[in-house]
C-alpha atoms as a PDB file:
ATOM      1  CA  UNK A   1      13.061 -15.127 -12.109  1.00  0.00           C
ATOM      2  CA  UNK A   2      11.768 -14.925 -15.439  1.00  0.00           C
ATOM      3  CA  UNK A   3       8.257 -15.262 -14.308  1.00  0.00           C
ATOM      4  CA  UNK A   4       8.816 -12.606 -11.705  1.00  0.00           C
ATOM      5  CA  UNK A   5       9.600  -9.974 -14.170  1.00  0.00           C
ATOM      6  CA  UNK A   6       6.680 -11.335 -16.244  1.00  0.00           C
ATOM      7  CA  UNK A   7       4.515  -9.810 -13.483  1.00  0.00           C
ATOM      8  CA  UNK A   8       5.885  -6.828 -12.932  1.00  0.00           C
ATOM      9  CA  UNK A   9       5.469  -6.152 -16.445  1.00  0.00           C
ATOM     10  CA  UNK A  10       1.949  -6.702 -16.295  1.00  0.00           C
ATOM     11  CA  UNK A  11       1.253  -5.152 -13.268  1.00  0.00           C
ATOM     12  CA  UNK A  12       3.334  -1.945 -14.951  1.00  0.00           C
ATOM     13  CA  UNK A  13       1.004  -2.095 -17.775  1.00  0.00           C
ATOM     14  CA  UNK A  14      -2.115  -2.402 -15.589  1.00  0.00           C
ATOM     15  CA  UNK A  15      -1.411   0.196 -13.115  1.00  0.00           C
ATOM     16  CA  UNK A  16      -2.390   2.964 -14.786  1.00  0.00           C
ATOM     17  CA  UNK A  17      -6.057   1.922 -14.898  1.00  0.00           C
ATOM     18  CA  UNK A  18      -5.477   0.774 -11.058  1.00  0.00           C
ATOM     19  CA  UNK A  19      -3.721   3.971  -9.911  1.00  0.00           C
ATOM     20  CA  UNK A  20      -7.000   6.214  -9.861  1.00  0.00           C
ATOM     21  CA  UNK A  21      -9.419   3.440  -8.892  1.00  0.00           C
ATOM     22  CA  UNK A  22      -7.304   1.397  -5.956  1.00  0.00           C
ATOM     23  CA  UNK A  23      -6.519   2.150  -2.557  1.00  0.00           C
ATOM     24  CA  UNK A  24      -2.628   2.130  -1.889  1.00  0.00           C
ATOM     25  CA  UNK A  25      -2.819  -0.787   0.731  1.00  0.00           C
ATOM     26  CA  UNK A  26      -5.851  -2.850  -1.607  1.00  0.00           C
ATOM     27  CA  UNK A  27      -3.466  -3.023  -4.461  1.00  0.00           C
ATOM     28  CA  UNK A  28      -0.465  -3.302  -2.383  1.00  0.00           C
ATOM     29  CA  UNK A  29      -1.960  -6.310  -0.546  1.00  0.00           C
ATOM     30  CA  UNK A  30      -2.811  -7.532  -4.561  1.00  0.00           C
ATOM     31  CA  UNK A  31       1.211  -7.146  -5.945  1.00  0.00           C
ATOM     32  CA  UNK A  32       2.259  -8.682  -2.682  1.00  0.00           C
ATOM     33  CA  UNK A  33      -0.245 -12.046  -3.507  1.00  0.00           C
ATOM     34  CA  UNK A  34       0.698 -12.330  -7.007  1.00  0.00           C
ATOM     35  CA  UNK A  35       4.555 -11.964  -5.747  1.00  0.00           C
ATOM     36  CA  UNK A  36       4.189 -14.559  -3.170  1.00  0.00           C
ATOM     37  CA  UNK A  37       1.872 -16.830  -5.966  1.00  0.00           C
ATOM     38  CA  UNK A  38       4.663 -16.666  -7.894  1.00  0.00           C
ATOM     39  CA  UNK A  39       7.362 -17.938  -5.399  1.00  0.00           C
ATOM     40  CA  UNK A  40       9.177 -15.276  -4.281  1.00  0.00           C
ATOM     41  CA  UNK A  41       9.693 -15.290  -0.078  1.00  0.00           C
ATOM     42  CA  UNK A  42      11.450 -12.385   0.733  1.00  0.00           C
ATOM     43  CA  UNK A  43      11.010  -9.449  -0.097  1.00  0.00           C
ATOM     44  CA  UNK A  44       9.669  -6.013   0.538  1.00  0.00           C
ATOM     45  CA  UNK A  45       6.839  -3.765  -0.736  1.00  0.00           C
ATOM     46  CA  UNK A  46       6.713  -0.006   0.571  1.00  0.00           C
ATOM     47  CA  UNK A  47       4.401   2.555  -0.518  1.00  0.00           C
ATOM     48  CA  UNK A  48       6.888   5.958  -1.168  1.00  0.00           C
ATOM     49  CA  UNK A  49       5.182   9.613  -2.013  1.00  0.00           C
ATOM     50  CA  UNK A  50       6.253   9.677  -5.813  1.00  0.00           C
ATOM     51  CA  UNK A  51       8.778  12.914  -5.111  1.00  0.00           C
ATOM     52  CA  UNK A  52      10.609  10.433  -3.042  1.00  0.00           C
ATOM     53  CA  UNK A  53      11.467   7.765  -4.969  1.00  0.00           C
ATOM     54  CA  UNK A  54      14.861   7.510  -6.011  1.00  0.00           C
ATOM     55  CA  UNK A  55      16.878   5.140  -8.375  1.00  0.00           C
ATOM     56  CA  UNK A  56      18.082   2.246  -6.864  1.00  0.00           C
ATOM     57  CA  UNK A  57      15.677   2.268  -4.309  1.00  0.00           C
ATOM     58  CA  UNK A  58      13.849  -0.904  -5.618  1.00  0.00           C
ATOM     59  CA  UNK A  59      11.695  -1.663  -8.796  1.00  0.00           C
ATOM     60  CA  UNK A  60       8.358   0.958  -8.736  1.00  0.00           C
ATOM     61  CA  UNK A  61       5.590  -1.676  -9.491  1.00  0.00           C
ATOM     62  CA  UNK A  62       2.474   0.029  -8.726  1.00  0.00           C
ATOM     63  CA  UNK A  63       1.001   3.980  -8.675  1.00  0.00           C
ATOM     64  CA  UNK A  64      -2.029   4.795  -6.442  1.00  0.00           C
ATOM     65  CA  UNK A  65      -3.446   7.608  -5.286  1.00  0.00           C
ATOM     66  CA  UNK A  66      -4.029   9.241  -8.425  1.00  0.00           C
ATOM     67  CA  UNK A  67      -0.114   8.724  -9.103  1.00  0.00           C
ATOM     68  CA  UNK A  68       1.050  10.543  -5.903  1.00  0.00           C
ATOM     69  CA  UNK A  69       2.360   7.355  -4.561  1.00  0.00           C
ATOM     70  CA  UNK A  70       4.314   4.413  -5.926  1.00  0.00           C
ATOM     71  CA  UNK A  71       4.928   1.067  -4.235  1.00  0.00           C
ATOM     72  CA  UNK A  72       8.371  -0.193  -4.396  1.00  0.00           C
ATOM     73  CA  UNK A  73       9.660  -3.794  -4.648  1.00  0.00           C
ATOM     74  CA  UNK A  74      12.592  -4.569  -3.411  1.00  0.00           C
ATOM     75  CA  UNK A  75      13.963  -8.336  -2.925  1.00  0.00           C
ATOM     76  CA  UNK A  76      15.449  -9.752  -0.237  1.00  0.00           C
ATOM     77  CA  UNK A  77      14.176  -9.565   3.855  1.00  0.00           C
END
């Protein structure tokens, strides 16, 4: 678990850089293989339009699309 939140904290720090540069589904597909690298099997990864995203909905780990859209991790299938 600890490791899990390890890299969501640096993918929080590094998203900024990646939110004007990536594609929503290129860094999507790169959370989801450091996620599964680090052991986690289920769980989900959606890409929300920012005005959507409520609390509670899952942890925002990534912004793309200049910031108009964040990808949400939630755990569990």
């Amino acid at each position: 678990m600890k490791a899990l939140v390890a890299v969501v904290a640096a993918l929080l720090i590094a998203t900024p850089a990646l939110a004007q540069r990536k594609d929503c589904g290129e860094l999507k597909a790169e959370i989801e293989g450091k996620i599964k690298a680090n052991g986690v099997k289920a769980f989900t990864l959606d890409v929300v339009p920012a005005e959507k995203v409520k609390e509670g909905d899952g942890k925002v780990v990534g912004s793309c699309d200049g910031g108009t859209q964040r990808i949400v991790y939630k755990r569990g299938g």
